[in-house]
Protein backbone atom coordinates (compact mmCIF):
# COMPACT_ATOMS: atom_id res chain seq x y z
CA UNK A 1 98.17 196.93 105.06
CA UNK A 2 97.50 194.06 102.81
CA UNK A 3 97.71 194.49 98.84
CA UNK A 4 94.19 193.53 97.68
CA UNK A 5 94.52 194.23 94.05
CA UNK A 6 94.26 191.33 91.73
CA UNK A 7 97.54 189.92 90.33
CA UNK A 8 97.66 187.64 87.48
CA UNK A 9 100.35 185.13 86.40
CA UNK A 10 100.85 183.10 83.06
CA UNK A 11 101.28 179.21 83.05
CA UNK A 12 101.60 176.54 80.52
CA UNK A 13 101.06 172.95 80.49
CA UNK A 14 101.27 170.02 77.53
CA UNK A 15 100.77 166.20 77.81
CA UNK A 16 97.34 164.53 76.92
CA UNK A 17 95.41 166.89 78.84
CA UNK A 18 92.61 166.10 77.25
CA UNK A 19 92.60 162.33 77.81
CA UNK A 20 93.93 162.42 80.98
CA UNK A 21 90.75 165.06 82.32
CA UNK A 22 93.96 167.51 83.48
CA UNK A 23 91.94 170.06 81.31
CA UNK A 24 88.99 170.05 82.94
CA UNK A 25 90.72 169.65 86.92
CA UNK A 26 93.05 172.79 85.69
CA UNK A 27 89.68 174.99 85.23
CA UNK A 28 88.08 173.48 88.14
CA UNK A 29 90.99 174.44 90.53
CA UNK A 30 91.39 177.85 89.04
CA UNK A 31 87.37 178.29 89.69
CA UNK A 32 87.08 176.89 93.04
CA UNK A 33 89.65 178.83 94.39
CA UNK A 34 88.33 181.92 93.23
CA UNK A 35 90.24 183.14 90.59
CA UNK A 36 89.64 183.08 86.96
CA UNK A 37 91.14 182.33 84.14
CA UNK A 38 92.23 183.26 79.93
CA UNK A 39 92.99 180.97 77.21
CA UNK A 40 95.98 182.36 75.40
CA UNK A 41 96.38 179.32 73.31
CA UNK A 42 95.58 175.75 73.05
CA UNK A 43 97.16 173.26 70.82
CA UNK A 44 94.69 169.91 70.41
CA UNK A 45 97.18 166.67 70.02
CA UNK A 46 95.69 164.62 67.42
CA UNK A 47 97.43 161.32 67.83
CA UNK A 48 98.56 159.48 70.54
CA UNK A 49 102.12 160.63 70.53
CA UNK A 50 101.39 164.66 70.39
CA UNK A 51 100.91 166.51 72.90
CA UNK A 52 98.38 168.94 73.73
CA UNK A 53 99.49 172.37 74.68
CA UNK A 54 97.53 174.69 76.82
CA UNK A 55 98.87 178.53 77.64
CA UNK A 56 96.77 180.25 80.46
CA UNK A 57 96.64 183.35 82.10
CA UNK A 58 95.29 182.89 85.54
CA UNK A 59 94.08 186.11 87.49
CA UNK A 60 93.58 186.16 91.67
CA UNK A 61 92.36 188.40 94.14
CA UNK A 62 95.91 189.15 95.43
CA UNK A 63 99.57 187.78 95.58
CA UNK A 64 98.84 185.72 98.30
CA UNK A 65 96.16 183.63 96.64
CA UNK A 66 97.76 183.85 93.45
CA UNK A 67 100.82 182.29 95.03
CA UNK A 68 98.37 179.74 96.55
CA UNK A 69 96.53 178.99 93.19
CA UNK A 70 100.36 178.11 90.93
CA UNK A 71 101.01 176.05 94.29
CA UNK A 72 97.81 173.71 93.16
CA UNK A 73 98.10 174.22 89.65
CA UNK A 74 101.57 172.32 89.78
CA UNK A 75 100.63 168.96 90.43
CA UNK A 76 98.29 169.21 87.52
CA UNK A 77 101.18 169.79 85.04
CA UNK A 78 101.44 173.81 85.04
CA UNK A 79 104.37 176.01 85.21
CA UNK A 80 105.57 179.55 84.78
CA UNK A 81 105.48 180.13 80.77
CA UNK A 82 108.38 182.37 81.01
CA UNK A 83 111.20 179.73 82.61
CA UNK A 84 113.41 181.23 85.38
CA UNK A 85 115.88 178.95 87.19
CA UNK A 86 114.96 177.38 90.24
CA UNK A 87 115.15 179.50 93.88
CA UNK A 88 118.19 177.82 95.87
CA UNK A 89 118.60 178.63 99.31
CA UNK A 90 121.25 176.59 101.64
CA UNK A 91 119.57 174.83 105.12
CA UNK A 92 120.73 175.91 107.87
CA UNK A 93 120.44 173.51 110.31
CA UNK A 94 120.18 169.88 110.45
CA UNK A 95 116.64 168.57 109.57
CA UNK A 96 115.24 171.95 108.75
CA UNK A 97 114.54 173.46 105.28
CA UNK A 98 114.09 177.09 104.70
CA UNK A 99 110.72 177.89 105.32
CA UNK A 100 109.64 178.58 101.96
CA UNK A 101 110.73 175.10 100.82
CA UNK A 102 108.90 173.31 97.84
CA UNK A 103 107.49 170.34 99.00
CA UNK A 104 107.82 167.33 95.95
CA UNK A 105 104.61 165.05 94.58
CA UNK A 106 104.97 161.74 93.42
CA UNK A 107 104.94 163.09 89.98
CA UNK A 108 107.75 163.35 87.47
CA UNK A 109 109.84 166.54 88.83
CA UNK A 110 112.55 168.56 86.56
CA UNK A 111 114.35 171.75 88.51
CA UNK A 112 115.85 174.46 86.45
CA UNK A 113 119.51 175.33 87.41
CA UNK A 114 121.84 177.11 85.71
CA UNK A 115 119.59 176.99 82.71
CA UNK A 116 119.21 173.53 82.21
CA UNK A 117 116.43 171.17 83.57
CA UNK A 118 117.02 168.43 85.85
CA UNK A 119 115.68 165.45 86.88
CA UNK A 120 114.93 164.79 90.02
CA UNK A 121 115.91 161.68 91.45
CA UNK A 122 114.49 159.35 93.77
CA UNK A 123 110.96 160.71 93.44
CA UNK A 124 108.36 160.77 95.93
CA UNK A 125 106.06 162.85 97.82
CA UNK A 126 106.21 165.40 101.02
CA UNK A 127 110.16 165.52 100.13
CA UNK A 128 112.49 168.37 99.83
CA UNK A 129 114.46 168.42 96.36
CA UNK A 130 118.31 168.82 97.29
CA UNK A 131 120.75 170.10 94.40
CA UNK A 132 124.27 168.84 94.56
CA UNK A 133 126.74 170.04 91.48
CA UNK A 134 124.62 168.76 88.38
CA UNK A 135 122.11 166.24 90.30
CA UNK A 136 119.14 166.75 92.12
CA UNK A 137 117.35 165.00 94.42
CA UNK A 138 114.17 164.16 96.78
CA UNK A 139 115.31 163.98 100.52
CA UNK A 140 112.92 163.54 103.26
CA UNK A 141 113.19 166.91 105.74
CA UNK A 142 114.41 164.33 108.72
CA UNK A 143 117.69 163.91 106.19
CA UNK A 144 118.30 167.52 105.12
CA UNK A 145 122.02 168.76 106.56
CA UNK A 146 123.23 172.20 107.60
CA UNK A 147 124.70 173.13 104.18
CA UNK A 148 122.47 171.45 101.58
CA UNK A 149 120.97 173.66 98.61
CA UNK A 150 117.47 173.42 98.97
CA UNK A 151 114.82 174.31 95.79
CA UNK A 152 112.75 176.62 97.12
CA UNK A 153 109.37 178.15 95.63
CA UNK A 154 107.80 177.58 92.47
CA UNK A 155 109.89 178.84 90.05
CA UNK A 156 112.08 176.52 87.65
CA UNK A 157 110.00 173.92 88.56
CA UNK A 158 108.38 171.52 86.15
CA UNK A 159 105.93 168.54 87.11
CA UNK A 160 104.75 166.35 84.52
CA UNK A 161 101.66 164.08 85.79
CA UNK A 162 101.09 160.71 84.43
CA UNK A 163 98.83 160.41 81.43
CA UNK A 164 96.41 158.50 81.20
CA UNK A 165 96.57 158.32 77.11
CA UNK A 166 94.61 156.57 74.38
CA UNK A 167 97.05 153.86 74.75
CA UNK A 168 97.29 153.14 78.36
CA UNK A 169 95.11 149.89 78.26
CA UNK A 170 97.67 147.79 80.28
CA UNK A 171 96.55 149.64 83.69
CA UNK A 172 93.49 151.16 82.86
CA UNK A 173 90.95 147.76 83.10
CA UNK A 174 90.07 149.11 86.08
CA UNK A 175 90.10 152.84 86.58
CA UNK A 176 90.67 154.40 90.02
CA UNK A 177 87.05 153.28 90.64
CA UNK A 178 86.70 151.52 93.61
CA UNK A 179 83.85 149.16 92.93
CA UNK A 180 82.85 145.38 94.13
CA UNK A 181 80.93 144.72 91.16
CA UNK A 182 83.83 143.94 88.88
CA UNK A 183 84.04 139.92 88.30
CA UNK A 184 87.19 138.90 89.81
CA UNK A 185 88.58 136.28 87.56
CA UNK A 186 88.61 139.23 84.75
CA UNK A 187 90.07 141.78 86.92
CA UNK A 188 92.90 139.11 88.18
CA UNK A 189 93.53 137.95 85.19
CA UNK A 190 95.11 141.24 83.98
CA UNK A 191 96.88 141.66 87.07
CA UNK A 192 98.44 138.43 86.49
CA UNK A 193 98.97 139.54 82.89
CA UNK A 194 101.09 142.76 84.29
CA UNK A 195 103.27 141.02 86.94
CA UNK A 196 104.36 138.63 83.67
CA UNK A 197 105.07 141.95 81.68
CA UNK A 198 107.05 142.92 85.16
CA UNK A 199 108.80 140.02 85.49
CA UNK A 200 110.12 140.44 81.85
CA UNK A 201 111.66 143.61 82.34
CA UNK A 202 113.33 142.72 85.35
CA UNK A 203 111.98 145.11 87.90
CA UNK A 204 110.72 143.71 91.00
CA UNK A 205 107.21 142.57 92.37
CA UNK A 206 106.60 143.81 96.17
CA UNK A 207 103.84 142.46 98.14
CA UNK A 208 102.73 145.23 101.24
CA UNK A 209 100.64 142.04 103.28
CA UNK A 210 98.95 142.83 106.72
CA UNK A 211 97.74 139.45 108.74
CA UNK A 212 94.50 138.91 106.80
CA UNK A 213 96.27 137.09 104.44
CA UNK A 214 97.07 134.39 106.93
CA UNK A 215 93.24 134.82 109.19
CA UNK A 216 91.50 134.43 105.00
CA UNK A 217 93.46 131.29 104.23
CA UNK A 218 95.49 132.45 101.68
CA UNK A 219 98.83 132.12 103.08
CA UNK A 220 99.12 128.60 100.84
CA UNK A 221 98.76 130.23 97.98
CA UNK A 222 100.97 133.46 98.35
CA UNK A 223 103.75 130.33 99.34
CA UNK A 224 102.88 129.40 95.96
CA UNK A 225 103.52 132.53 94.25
CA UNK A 226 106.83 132.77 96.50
CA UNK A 227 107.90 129.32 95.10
CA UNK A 228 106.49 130.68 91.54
CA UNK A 229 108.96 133.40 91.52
CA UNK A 230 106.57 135.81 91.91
CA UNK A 231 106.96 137.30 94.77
CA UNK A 232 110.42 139.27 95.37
CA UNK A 233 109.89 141.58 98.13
CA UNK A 234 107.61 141.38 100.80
CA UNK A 235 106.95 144.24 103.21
CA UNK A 236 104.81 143.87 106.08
CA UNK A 237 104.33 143.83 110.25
CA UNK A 238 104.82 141.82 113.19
CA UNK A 239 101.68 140.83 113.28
CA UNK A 240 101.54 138.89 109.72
CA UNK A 241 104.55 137.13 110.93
CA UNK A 242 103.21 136.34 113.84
CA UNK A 243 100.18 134.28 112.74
CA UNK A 244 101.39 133.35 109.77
CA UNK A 245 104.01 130.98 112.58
CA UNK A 246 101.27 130.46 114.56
CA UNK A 247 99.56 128.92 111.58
CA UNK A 248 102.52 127.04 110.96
CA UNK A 249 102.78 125.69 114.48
CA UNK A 250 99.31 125.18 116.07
CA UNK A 251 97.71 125.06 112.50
CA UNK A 252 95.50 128.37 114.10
CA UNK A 253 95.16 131.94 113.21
CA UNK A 254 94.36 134.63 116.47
CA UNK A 255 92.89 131.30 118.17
CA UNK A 256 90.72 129.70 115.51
CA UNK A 257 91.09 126.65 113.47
CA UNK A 258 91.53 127.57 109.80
CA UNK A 259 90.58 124.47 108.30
CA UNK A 260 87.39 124.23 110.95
CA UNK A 261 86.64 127.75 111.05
CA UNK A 262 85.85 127.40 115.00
CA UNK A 263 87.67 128.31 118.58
CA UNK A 264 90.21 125.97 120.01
CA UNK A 265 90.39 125.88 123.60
CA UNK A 266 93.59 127.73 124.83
CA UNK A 267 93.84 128.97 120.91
CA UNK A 268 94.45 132.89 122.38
CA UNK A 269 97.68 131.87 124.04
CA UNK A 270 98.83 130.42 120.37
CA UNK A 271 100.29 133.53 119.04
CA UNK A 272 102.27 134.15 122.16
CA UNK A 273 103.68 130.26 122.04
CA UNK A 274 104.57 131.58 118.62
CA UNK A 275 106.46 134.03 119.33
CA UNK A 276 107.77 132.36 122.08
CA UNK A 277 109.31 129.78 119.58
CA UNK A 278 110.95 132.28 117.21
CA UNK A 279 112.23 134.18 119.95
CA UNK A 280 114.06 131.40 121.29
CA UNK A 281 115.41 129.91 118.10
CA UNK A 282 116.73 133.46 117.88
CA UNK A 283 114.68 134.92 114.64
CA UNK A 284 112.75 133.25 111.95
CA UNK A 285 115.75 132.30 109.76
CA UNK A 286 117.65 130.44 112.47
CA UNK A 287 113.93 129.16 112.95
CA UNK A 288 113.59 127.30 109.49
CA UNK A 289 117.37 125.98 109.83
CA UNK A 290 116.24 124.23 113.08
CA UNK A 291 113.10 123.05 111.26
CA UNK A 292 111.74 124.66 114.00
CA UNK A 293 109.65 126.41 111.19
CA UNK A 294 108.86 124.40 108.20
CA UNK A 295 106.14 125.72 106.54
CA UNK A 296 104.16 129.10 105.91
CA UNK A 297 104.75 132.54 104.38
CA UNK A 298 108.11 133.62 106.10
CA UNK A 299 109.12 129.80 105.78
CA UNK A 300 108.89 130.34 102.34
CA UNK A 301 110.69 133.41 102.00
CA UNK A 302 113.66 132.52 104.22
CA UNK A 303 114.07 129.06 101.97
CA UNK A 304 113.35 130.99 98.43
CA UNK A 305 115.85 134.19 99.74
CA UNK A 306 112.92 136.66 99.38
CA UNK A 307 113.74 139.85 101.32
CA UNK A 308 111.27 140.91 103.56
CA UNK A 309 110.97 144.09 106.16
CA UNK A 310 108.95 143.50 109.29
CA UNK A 311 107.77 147.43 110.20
CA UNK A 312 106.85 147.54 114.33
CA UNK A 313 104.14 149.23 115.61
CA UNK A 314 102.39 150.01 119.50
CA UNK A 315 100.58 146.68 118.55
CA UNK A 316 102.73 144.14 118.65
CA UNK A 317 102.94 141.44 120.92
CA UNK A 318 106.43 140.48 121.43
CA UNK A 319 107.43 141.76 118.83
CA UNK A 320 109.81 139.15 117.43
CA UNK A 321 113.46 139.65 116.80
CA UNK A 322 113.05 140.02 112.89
CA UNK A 323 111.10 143.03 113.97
CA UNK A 324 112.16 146.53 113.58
CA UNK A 325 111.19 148.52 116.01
CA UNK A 326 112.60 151.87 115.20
CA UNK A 327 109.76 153.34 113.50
CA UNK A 328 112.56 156.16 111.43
CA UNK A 329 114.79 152.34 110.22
CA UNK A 330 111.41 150.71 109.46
CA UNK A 331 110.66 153.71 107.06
CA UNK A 332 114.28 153.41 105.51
CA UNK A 333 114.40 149.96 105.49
CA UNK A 334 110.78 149.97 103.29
CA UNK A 335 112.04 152.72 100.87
CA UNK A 336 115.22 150.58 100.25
CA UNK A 337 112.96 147.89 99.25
CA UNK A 338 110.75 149.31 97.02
CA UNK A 339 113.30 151.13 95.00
CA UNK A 340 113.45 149.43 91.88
CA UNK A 341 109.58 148.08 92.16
CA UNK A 342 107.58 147.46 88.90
CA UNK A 343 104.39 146.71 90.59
CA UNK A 344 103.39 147.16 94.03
CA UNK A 345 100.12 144.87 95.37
CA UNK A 346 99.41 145.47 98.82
CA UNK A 347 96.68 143.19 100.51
CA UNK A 348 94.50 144.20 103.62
CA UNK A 349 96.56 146.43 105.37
CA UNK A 350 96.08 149.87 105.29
CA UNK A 351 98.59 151.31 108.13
CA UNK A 352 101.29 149.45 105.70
CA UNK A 353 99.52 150.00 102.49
CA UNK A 354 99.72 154.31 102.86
CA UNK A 355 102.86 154.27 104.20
CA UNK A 356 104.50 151.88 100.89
CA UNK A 357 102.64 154.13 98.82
CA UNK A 358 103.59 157.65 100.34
CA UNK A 359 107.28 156.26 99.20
CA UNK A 360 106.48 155.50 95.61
CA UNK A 361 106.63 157.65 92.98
CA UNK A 362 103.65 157.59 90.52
CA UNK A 363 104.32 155.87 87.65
CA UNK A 364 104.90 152.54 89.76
CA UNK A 365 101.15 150.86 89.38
CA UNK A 366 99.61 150.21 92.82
CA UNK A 367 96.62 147.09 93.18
CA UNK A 368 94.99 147.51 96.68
CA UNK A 369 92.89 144.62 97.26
CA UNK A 370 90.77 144.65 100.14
CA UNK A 371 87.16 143.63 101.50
CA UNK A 372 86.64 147.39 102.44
CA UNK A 373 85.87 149.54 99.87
CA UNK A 374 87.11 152.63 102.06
CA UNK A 375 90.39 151.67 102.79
CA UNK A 376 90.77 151.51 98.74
CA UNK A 377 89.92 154.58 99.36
CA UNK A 378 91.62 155.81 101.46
CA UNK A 379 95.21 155.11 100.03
CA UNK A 380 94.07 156.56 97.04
CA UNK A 381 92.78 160.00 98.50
CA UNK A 382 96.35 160.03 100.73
CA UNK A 383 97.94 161.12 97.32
CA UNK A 384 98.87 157.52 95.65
CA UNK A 385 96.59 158.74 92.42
CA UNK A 386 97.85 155.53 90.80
CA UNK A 387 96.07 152.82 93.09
CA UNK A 388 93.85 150.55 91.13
CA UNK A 389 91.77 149.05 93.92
CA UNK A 390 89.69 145.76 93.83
CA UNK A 391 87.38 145.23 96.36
CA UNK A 392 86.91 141.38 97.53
CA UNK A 393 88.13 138.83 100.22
CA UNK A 394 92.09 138.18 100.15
CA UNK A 395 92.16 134.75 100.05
CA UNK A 396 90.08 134.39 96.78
CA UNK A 397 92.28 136.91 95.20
CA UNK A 398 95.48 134.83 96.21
CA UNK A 399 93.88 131.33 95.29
CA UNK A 400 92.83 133.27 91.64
CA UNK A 401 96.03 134.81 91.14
CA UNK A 402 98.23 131.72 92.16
CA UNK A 403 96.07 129.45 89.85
CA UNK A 404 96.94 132.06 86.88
CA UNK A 405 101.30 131.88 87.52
CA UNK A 406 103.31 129.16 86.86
CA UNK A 407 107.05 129.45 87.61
CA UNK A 408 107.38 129.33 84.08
CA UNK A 409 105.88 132.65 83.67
CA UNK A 410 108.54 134.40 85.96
CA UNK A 411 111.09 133.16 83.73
């Protein structure tokens, strides 16, 4: 018979709680999942280096929905007030996890063991947090291996969100927001201001692109921000490649005359001649050193040594042989890449744009630019609560932003 007596459970959380509304989506949770709550203690941080510190005693019909209610609570900064070490429990099979695995956020993660807390490496969300002598780590559930110790539960688990502090006016122009009534030139302008600040540091710039960026016309200007410096990873699919040679070629995008803006006769056969091209110069770097290719996005990054992954899909004409096709490399291939990002922009493409972001953790800033408010949306509600999303046409953004670098500024 089920236990239906209330249970109750005491957590604590500090940061700028206040600031960052974690206060206020702590109480709401607790409400709205029908439990209630006590303030034990709460410590106001009066600068904007101190911390707040909250202690709360949480109470829930039963153990089930009490076990339910820390589950939420977590992401929002919470854990046991009384530490414990972490649960450990060994897989055992390959690509399984013990059922009662804990599942990682994009947030900050520390695991308890042995008494001391550890960071956990490699962050990122819908992982499972491996611990290996004195290290521990986010692995995806396809990589887990008969053997490996596997955090398990809640316990000894500590998540600290990113706060959005008093002093947090770098990233916070915009808010997560999504609006079209911002003025662009402002809005790029800091953006511009932030891949500088990047730059200086010496983390990396990636660019998540779908084909827009070639059909808007601003594939001149993101070769400018390649030759700028600007650009030093680019992640994207067949089809941007695709048109972006097709472009390049036939001086056409999916049939139509960029510089006319109308239909050329035969222009739907263009992006198969395309591919027909690459395939038979065997790829798009043997491409530029035939001059088979001398112009365009990828013609840029093959001559500047920009990286670039090229993710397949059930799309894809051709697809050509830069292409990866296996869906599981793709996904390894991206999260290589973007280890070590600084700033992630992703333009138009929101198949690409959730699955970058689903790899990042969430201190790495995310601008989603886009004509459709909803897919700003979108990537945001899919868990990448740092998106900053700016809702106009590509191209403008591109021929904005490229006007604002020099390749002084990446130096």
């Amino acid at each position: 018979m089920r236990d239906t007596r209330a249970v109750s459970a005491v957590v604590a959380a500090e940061g700028h709680l206040i600031d960052s509304q974690l206060l206020t989506a702590i109480f709401d949770t607790v409400i709205n999942r029908g439990a209630a709550f006590e303030v034990e203690s709460f410590d106001i941080g009066r600068t904007n280096d101190e911390f707040s510190r909250l202690t709360l005693k949480v109470t829930a019909p039963d153990a089930a929905a009490l076990a339910a209610l820390l589950e939420a609570l977590i992401p929002l900064g919470c854990r046991a007030a009384a530490e414990h070490d972490a649960l450990v429990r060994t897989a055992d099979r390959d690509g399984c996890a013990p059922e009662d695995f804990h599942s990682t956020t994009n947030q900050r993660t520390e695991v308890r063991i042995a008494g001391r807390w550890l960071p956990v490496e490699h962050q990122r969300m819908d992982a499972t947090i491996v611990v290996q002598d004195d290290r521990a780590e986010c692995r995806k559930l396809r990589d887990v291996r008969r053997g490996d110790r596997i955090v398990c539960g809640l316990e000894g688990v500590r998540v600290t969100p990113e706060f959005r502090d008093r002093a947090r006016a770098d990233f916070a122009f915009m808010s997560n927001d999504v609006s079209s009534e911002r003025r662009v030139e402002v809005s790029v302008a800091r953006i511009a201001a932030m891949m500088r600040a990047v730059k200086r540091t010496g983390a990396r710039i990636v660019f998540v692109a779908g084909p827009v960026l070639v059909h808007t016309g601003g594939a001149a200007y993101f070769s400018r921000l390649v030759r700028a410096g600007f650009v030093d990873v680019l992640l994207a699919g067949n089809a941007l490649a695709v048109h972006d040679v097709e472009r390049a070629l036939f001086g056409t995008s999916l049939g139509v005359d960029l510089d006319a803006g109308t239909p050329v006769s035969g222009g739907h056969r263009h992006h198969m001649r395309a591919i027909n091209a690459i395939n038979r110069a065997g790829g798009l770097t043997p491409a530029v050193g035939a001059g088979v290719l001398t112009s365009g996005v990828m013609y840029e990054c093959v001559r500047a040594g920009v990286p670039y992954v090229l993710a397949g899909s059930i799309r894809d004409d051709g697809p050509i042989p830069d292409t990866i096709a296996d869906i599981v490399e793709a996904q390894d291939r991206y999260a290589e890449a973007l280890a070590g990002a600084g700033i992630v922009i992703v333009l138009s493409t929101m198949l690409h744009g959730i699955g970058a972001g689903n790899m990042l953790p969430a201190w790495v800033p995310v601008i989603c630019v886009d004509i459709n408010p909803a897919v700003v949306t979108k990537l945001a509600d899919r868990g990448s609560s740092q998106t900053i999303g700016l809702v106009t046409d590509v191209g403008l953004f591109l021929h904005q932003l490229a006007s604002q670098l020099t390749p002084d500024d990446s130096r």
